[in-house]
N, C-alpha and C. Protein backbone atom coordinates (compact mmCIF):
# COMPACT_ATOMS: atom_id res chain seq x y z
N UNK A 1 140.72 102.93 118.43
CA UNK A 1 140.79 102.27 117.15
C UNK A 1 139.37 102.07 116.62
N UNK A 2 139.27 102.30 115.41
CA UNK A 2 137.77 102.54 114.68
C UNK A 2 137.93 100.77 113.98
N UNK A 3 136.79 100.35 113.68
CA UNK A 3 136.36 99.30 113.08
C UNK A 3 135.16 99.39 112.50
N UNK A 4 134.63 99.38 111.22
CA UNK A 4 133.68 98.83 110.20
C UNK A 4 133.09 97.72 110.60
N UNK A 5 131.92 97.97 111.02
CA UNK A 5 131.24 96.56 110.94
C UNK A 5 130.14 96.11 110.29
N UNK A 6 129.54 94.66 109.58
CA UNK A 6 128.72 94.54 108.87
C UNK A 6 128.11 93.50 109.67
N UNK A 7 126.97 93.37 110.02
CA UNK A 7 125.96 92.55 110.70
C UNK A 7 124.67 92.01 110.33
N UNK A 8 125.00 90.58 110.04
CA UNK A 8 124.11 90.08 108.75
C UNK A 8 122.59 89.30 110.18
N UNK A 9 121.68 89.38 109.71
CA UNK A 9 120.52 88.64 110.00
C UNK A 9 119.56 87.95 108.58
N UNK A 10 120.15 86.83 108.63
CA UNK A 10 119.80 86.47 107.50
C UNK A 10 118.46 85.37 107.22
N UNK A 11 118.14 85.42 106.46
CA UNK A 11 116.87 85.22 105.65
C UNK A 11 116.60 85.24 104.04
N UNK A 12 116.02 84.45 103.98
CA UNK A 12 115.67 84.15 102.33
C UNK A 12 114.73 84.86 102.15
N UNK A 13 113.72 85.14 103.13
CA UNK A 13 112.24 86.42 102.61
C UNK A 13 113.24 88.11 102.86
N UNK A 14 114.01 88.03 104.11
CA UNK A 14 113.83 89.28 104.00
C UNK A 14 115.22 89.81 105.16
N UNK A 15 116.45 89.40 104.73
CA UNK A 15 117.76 89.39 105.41
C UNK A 15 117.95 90.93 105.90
N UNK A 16 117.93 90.75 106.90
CA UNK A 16 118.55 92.11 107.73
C UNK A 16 119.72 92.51 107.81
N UNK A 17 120.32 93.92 107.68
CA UNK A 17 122.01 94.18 107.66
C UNK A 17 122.15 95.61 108.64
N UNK A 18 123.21 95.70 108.98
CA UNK A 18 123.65 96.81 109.68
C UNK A 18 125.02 96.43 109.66
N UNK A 19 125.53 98.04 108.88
CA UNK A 19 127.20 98.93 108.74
C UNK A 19 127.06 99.91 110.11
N UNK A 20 128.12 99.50 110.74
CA UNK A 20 128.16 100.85 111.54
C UNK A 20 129.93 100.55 111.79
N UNK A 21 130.38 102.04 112.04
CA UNK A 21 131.37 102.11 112.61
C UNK A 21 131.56 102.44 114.39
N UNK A 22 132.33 101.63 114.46
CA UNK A 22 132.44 101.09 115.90
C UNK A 22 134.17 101.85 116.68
N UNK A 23 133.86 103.17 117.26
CA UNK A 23 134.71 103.76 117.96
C UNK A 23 135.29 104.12 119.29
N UNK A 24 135.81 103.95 120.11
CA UNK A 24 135.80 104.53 121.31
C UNK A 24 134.80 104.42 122.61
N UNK A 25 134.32 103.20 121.97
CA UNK A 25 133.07 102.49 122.41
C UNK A 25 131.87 103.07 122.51
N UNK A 26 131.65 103.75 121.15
CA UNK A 26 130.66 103.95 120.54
C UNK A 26 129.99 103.08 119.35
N UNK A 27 128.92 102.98 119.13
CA UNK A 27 128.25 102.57 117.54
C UNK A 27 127.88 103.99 117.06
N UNK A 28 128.56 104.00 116.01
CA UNK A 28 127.85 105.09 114.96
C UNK A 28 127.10 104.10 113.85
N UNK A 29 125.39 104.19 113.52
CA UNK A 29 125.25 103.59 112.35
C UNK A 29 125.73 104.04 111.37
N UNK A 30 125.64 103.24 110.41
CA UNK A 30 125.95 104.25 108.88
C UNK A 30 124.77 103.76 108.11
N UNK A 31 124.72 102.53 107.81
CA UNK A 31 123.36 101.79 107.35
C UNK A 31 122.78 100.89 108.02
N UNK A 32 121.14 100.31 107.68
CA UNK A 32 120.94 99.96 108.21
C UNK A 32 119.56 99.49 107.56
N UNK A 33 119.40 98.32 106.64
CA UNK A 33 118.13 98.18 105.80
C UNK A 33 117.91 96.71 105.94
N UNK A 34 117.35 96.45 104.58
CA UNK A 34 116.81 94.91 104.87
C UNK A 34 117.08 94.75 103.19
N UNK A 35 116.56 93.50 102.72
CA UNK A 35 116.77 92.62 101.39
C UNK A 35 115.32 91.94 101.18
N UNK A 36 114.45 93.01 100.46
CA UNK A 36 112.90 92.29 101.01
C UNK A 36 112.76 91.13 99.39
N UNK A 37 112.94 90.21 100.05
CA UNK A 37 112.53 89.20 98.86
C UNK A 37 111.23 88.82 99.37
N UNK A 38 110.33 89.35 99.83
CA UNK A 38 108.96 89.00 100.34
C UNK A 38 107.88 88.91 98.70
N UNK A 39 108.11 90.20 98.48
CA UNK A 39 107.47 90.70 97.13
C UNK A 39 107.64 89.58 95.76
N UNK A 40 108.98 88.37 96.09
CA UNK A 40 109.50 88.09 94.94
C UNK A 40 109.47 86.36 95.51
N UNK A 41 108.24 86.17 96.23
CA UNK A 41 108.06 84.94 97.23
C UNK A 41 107.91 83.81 96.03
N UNK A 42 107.41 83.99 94.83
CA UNK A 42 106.75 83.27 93.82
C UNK A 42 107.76 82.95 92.96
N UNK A 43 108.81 83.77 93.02
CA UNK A 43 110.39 83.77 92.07
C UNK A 43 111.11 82.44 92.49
N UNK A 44 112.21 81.84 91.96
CA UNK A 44 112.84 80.97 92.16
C UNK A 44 113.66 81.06 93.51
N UNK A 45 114.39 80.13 94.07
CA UNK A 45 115.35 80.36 95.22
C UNK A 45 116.44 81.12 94.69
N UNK A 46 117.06 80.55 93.00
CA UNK A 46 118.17 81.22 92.40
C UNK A 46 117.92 82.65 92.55
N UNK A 47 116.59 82.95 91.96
CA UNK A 47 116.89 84.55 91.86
C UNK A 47 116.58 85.44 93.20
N UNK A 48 115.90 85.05 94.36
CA UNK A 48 116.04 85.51 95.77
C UNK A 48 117.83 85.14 96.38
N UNK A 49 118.08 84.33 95.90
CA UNK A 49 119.75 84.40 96.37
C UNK A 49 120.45 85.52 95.65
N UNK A 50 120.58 85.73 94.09
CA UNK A 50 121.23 86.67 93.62
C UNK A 50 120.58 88.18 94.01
N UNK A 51 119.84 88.29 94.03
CA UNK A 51 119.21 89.45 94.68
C UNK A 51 120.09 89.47 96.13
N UNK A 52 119.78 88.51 96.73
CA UNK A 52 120.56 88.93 98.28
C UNK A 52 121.97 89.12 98.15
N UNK A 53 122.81 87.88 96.76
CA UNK A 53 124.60 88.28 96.82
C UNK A 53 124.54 89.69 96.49
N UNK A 54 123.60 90.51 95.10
CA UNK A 54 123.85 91.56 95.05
C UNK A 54 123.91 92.54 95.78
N UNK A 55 122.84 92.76 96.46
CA UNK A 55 122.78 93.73 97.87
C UNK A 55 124.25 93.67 98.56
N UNK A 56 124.84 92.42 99.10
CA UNK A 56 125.76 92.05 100.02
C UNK A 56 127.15 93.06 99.07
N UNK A 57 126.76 92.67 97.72
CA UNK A 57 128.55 93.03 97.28
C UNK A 57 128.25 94.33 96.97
N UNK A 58 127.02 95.20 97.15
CA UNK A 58 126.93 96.33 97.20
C UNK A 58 127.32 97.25 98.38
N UNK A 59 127.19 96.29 99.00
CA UNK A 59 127.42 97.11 101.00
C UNK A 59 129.14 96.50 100.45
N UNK A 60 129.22 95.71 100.71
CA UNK A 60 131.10 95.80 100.40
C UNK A 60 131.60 96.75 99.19
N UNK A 61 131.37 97.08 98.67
CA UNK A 61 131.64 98.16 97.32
C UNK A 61 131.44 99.84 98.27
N UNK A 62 130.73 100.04 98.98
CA UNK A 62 130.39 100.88 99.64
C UNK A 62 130.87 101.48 100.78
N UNK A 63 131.28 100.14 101.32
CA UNK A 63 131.52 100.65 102.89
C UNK A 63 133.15 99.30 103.48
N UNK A 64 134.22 100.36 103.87
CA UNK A 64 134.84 99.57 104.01
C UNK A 64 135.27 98.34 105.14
N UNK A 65 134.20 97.21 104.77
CA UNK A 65 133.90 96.19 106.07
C UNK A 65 135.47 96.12 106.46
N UNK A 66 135.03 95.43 107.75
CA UNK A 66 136.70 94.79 108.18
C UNK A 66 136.14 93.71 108.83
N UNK A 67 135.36 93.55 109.89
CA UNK A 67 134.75 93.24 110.38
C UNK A 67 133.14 92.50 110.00
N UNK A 68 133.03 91.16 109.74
CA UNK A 68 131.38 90.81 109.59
C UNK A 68 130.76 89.29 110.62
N UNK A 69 129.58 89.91 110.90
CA UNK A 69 128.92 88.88 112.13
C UNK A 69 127.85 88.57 111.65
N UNK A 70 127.49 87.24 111.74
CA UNK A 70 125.86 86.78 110.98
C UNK A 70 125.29 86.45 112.48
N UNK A 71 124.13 86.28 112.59
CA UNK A 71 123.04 85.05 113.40
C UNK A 71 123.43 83.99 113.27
N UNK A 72 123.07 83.06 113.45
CA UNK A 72 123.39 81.16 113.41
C UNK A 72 121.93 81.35 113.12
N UNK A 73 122.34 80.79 112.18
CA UNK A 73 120.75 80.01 111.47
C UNK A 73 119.96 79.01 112.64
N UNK A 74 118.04 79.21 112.30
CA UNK A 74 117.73 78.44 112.88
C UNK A 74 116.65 77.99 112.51
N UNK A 75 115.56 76.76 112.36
CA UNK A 75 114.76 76.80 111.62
C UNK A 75 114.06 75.64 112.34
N UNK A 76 112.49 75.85 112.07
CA UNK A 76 111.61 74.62 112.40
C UNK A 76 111.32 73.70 111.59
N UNK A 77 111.44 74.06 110.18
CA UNK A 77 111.34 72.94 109.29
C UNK A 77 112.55 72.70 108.16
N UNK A 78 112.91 71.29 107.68
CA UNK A 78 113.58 71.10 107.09
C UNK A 78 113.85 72.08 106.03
N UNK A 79 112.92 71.94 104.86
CA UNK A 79 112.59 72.72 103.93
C UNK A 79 113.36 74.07 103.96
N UNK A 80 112.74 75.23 104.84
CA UNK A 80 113.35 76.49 105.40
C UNK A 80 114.71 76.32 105.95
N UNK A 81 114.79 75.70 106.64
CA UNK A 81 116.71 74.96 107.15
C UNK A 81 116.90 74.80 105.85
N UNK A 82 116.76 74.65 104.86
CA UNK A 82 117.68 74.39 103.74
C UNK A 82 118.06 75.29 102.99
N UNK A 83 116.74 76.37 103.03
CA UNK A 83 116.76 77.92 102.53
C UNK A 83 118.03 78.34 103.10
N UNK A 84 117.61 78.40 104.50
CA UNK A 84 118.76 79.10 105.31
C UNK A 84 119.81 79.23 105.02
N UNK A 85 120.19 77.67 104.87
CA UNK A 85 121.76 76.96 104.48
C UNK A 85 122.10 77.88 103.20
N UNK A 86 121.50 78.07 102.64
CA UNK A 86 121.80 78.57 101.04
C UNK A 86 122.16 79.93 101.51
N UNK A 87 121.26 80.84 102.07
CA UNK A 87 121.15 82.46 102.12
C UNK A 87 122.83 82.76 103.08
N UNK A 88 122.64 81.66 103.84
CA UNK A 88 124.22 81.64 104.62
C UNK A 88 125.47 81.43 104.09
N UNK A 89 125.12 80.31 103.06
CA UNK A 89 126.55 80.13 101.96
C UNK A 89 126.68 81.17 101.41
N UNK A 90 125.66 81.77 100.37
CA UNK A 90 125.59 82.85 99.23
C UNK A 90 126.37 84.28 100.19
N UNK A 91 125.67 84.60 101.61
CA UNK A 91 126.53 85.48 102.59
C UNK A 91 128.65 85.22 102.83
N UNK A 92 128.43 83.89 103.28
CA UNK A 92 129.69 83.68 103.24
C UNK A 92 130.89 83.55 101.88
N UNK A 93 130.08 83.43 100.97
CA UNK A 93 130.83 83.67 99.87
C UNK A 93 131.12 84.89 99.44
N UNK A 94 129.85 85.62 99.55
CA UNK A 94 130.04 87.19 99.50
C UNK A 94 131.11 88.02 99.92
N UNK A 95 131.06 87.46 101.19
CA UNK A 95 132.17 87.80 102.21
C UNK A 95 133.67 87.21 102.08
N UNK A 96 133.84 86.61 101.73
CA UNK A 96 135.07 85.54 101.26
C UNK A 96 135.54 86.41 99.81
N UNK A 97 134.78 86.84 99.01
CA UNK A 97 134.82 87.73 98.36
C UNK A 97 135.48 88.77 98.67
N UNK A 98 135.40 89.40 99.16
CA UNK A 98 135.74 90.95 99.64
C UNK A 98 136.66 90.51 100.69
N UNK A 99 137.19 89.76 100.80
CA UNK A 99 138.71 89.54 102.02
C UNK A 99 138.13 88.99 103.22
N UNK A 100 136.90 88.84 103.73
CA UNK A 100 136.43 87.89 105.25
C UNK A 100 136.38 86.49 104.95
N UNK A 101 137.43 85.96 105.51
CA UNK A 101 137.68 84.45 105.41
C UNK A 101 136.69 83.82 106.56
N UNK A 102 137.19 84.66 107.95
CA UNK A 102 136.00 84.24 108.83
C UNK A 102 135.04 85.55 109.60
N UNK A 103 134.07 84.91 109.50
CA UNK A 103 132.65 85.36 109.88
C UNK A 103 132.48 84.98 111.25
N UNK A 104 132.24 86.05 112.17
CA UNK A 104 131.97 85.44 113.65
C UNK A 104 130.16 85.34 113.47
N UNK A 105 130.02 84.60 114.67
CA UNK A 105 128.55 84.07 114.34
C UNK A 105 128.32 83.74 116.14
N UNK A 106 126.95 84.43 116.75
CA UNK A 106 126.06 84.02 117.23
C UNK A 106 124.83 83.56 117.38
N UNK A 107 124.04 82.91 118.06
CA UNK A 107 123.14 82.53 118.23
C UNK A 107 121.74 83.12 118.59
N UNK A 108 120.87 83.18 117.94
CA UNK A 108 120.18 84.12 118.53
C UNK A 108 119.62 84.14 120.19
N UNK A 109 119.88 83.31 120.95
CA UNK A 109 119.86 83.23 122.04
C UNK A 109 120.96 84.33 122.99
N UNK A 110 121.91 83.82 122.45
CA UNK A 110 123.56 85.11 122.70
C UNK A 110 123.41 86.48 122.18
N UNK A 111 122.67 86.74 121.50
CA UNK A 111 122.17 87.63 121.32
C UNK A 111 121.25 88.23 122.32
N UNK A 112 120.30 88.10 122.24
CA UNK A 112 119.07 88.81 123.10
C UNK A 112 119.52 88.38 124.32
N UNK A 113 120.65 87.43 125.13
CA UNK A 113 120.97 88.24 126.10
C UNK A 113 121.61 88.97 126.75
N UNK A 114 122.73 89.06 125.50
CA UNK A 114 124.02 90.52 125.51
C UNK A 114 123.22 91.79 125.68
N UNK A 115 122.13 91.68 124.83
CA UNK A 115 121.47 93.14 124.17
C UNK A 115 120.70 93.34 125.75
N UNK A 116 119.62 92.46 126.23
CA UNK A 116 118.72 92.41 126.83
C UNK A 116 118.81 91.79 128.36
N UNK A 117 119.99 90.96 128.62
CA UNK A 117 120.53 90.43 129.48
C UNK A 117 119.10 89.08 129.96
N UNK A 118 118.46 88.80 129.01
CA UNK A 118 117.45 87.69 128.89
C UNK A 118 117.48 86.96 128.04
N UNK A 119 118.00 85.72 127.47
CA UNK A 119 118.41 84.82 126.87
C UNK A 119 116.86 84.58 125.80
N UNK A 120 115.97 84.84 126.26
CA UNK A 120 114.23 84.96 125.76
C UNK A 120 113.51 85.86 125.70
N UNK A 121 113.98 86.91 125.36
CA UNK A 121 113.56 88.29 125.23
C UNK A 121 112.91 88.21 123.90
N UNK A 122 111.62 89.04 123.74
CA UNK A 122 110.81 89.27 122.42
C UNK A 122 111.69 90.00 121.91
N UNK A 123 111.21 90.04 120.54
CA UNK A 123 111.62 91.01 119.13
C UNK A 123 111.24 92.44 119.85
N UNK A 124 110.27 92.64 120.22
CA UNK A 124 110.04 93.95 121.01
C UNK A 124 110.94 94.59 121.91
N UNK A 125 111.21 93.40 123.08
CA UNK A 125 112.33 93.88 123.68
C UNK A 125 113.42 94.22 123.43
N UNK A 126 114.04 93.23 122.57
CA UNK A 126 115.44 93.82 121.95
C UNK A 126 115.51 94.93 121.59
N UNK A 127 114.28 95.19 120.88
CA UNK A 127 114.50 96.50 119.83
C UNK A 127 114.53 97.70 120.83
N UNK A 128 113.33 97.56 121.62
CA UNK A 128 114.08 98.54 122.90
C UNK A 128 114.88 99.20 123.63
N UNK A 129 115.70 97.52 123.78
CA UNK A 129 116.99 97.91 124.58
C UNK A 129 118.18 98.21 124.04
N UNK A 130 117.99 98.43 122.28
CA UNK A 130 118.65 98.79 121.87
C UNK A 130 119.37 100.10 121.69
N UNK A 131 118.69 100.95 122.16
CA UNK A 131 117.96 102.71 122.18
C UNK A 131 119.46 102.64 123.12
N UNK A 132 119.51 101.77 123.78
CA UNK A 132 120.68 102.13 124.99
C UNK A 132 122.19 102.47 124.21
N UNK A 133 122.10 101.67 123.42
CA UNK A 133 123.30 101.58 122.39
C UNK A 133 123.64 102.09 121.42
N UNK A 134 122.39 102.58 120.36
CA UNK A 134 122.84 103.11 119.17
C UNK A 134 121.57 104.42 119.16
N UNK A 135 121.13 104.65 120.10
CA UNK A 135 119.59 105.63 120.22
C UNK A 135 118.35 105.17 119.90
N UNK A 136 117.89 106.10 119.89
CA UNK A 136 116.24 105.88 119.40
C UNK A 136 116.28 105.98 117.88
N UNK A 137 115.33 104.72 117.48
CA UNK A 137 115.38 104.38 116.10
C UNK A 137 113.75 103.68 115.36
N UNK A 138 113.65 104.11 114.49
CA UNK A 138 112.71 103.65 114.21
C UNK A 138 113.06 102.47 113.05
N UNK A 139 112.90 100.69 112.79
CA UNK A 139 113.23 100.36 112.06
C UNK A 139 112.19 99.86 111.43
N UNK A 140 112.62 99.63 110.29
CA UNK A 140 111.11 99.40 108.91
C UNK A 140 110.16 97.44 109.49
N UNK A 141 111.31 96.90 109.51
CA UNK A 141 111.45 95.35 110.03
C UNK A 141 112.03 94.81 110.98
N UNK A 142 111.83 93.63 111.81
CA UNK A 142 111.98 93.43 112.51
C UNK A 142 113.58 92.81 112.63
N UNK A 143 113.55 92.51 111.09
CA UNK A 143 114.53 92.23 110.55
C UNK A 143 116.51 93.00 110.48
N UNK A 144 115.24 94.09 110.42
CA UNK A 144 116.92 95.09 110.56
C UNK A 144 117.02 95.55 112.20
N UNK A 145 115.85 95.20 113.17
CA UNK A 145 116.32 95.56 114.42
C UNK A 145 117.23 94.23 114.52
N UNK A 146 116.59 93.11 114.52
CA UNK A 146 117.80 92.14 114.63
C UNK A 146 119.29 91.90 114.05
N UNK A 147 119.19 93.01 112.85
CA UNK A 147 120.98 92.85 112.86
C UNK A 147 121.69 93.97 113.34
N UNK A 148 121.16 95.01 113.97
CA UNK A 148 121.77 95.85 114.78
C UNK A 148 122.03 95.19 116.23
N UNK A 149 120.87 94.57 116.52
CA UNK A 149 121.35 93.27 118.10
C UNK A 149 122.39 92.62 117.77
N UNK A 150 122.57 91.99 116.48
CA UNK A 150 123.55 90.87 116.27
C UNK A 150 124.84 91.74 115.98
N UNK A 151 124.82 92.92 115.57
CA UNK A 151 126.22 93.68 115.81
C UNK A 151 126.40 94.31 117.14
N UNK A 152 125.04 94.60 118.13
CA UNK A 152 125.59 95.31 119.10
C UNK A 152 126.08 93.78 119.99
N UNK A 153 125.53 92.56 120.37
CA UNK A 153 125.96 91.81 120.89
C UNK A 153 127.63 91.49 120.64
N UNK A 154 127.63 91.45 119.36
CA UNK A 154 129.24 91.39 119.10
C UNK A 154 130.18 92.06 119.73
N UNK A 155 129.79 93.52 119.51
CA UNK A 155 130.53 94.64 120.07
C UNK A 155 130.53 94.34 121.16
N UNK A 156 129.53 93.73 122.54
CA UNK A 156 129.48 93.66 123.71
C UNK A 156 130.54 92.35 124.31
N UNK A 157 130.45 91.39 123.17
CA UNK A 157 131.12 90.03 123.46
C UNK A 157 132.47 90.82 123.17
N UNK A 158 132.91 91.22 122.02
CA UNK A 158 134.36 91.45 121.85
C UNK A 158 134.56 92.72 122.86
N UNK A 159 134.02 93.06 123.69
CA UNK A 159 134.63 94.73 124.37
C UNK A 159 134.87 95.40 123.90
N UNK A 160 134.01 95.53 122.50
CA UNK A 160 134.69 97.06 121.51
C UNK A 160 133.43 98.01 122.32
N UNK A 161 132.57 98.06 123.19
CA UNK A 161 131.24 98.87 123.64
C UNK A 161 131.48 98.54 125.25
């Protein structure tokens, strides 16, 4: 049985995504980019959010999700925790949109140690041990290696891999 999956790593500078279809306990990617509001740091929060819903209802227009998994937000300062909160609503609405009522969600801890089997594994490492799962890849940000972790962890938690 094939499944669509969309795998959000989210962020207000620069939200990470990965579509892949998920077969026979394989990952095939299909996409696999980022949402760089870096460039647009000086812009309002409103218009770095609509920029990110747009992207989101573009990958749903595109690709037929069935399936979507975010990160669990996490943050050192209030301020940014509040960003978060927003880039996560604006995601979940997106998604609520297009028929996902619920969103599975890990931690980035559950993550890097599905992927890495180290609960504290660098950004480096993950991206590594990812090669095991979907190949060798070169990604632009660190950003989009982390939402290919946060979909391959899924796949690993649910036994679709």
């Amino acid at each position: 049985m094939s499944k669509v999956i969309l795998a959000l790593d989210l962020s207000l500078s620069s939200t990470g995504y990965a579509v892949a279809n998920v077969s026979k306990g394989n990952i095939e990617l299909i996409e696999v980019g980022h949402i760089n509001n870096k460039k647009h740091a000086k812009k309002s929060q409103a218009y770095r959010l609509h920029r990110i819903a747009s992207v989101l209802k573009d990958i749903y227009r595109k690709h037929p999700i069935e399936i979507v998994v975010k990160e669990k937000g996490f943050s050192k300062g209030h301020i940014s925790t509040q960003a978060l909160f927003k880039v996560a609503g604006v995601a979940d609405l997106m998604s609520f949109s297009f028929g996902h009522d619920n969103i599975a969600e890990l931690t980035p801890a559950q993550v890097k140690k599905a992927v890495t089997k180290n609960g504290k594994a660098s950004k480096d490492e993950v991206a590594v041990a990812l090669a095991k799962y979907v190949g060798e890849r070169d990604y632009v940000t660190d950003d989009e290696s982390d939402a290919v972790a946060v979909l391959v962890a899924h796949c690993l938690k649910e036994s679709l891999i």
